[in-house]
Protein backbone atom coordinates (compact mmCIF):
# COMPACT_ATOMS: atom_id res chain seq x y z
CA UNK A 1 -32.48 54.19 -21.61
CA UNK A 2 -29.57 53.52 -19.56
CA UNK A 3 -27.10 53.88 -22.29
CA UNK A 4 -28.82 57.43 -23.20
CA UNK A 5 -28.06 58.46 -19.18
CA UNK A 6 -24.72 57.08 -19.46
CA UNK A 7 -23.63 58.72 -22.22
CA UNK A 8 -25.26 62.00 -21.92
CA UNK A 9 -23.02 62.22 -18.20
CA UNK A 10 -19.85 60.85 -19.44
CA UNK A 11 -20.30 64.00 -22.26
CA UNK A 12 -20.84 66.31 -19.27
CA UNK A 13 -17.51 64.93 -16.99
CA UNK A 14 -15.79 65.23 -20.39
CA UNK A 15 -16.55 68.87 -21.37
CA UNK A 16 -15.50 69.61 -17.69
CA UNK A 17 -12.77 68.15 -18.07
CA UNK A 18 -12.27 69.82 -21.29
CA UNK A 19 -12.92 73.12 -19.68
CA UNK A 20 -10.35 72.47 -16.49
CA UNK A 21 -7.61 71.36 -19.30
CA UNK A 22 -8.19 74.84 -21.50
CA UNK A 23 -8.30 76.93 -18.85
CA UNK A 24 -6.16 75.79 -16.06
CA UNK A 25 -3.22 74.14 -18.07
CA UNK A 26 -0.74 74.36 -21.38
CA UNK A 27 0.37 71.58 -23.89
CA UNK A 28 3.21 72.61 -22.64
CA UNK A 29 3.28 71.65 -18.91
CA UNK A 30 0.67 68.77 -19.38
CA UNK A 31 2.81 66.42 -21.20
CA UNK A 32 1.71 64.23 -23.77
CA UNK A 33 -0.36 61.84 -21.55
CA UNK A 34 -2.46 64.85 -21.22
CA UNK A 35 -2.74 65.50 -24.70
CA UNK A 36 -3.98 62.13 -25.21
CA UNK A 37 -7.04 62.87 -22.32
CA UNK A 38 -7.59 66.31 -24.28
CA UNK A 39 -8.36 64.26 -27.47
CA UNK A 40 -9.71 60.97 -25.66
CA UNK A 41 -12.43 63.52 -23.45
CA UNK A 42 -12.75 65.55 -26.94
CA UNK A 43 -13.99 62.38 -28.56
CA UNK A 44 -16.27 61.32 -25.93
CA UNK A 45 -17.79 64.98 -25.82
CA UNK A 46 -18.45 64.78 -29.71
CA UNK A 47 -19.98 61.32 -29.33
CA UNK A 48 -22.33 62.65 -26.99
CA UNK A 49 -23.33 65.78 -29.47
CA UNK A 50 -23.75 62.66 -32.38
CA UNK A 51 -25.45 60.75 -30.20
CA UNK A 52 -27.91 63.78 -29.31
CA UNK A 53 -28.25 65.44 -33.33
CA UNK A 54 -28.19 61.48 -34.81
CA UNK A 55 -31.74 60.83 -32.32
CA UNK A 56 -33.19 63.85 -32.78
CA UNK A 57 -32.31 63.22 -36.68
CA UNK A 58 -34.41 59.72 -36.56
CA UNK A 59 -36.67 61.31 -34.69
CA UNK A 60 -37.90 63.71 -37.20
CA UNK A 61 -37.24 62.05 -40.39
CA UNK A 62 -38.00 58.39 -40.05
CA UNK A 63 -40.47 58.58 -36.55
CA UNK A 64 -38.04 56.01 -35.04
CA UNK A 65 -38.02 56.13 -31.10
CA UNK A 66 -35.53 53.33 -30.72
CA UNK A 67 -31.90 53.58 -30.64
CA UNK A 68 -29.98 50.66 -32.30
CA UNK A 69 -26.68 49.17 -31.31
CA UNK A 70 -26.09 50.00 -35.38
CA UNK A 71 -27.16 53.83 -34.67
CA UNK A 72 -24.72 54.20 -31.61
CA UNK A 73 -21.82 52.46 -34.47
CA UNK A 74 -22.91 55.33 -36.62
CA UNK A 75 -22.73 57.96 -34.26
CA UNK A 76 -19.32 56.60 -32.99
CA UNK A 77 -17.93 56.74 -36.56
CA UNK A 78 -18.91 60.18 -36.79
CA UNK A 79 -17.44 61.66 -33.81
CA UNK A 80 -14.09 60.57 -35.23
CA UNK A 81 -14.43 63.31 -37.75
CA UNK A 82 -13.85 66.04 -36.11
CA UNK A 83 -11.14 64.80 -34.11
CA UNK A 84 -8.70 64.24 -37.55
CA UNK A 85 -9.69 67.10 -38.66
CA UNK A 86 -8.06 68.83 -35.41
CA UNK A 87 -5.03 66.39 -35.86
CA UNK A 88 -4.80 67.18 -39.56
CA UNK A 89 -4.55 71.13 -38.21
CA UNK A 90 -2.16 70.21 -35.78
CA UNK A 91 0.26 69.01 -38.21
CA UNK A 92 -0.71 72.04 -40.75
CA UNK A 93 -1.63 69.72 -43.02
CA UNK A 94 -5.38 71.32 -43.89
CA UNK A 95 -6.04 71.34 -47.23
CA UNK A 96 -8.56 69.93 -50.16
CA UNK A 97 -6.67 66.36 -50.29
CA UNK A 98 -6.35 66.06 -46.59
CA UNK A 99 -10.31 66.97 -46.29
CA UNK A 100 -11.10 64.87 -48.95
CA UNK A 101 -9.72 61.82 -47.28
CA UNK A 102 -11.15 62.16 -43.92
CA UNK A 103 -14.31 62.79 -45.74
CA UNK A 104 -13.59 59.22 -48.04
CA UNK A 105 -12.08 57.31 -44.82
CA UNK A 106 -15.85 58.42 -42.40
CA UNK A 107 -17.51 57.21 -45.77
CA UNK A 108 -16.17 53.96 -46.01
CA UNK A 109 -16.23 53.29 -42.41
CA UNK A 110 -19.62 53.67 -42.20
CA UNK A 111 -20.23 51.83 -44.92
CA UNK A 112 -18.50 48.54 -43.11
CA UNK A 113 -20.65 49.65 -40.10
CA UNK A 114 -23.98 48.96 -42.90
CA UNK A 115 -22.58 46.03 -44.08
CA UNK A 116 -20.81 44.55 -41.13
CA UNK A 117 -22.96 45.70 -37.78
């Protein structure tokens, strides 16, 4: 329960951070340390969302109440997707192959998460 409250704020600091960096700044005059806090608060925003769908998810389909250490891996993993796909865009580099392999690299790292966690 404590891990649900923890995350679910950190999500909410992040998206206002988020929303201050948008807004109030440009990649320009926030340097690249801030572009690392846009993606780093970006990620932690998503994991909340994963966290949120991925519960609500067990909750319907399997009747599970209980969040696993394994389910929070599996949410984690997740939440990475999005963010390469932005860095993939950021380089121009979207296409089929470059889709394809962020959709082959989230595959295979979840699969270490079943096998490993």
């Amino acid at each position: 329960m404590k891990r649900n409250r923890f995350i679910s704020i950190m999500s909410i600091i992040g998206l206002a951070a988020l929303t201050f960096m948008l807004f109030l700044t440009s990649p320009t005059e926030i340097g690249p340390f801030g572009v690392l806090l846009f993606f780093t608060t970006l990620y932690i925003v998503i994991f909340g969302i994963a966290c949120l769908f991925l519960k609500a998810f067990y909750h319907l389909a399997f009747k599970k109440e209980i969040f696993t250490h394994k389910d929070y891996l599996y949410a984690a993993v997740v939440s990475f997707g999005p963010i390469m796909v932005l860095m993939a865009r950021s380089f121009s580099a979207i296409n089929v192959w470059t889709i394809g392999l962020i959709v082959m690299f989230l595959f295979l790292a979840e699969f270490l998460v079943y096998k490993r966690a």
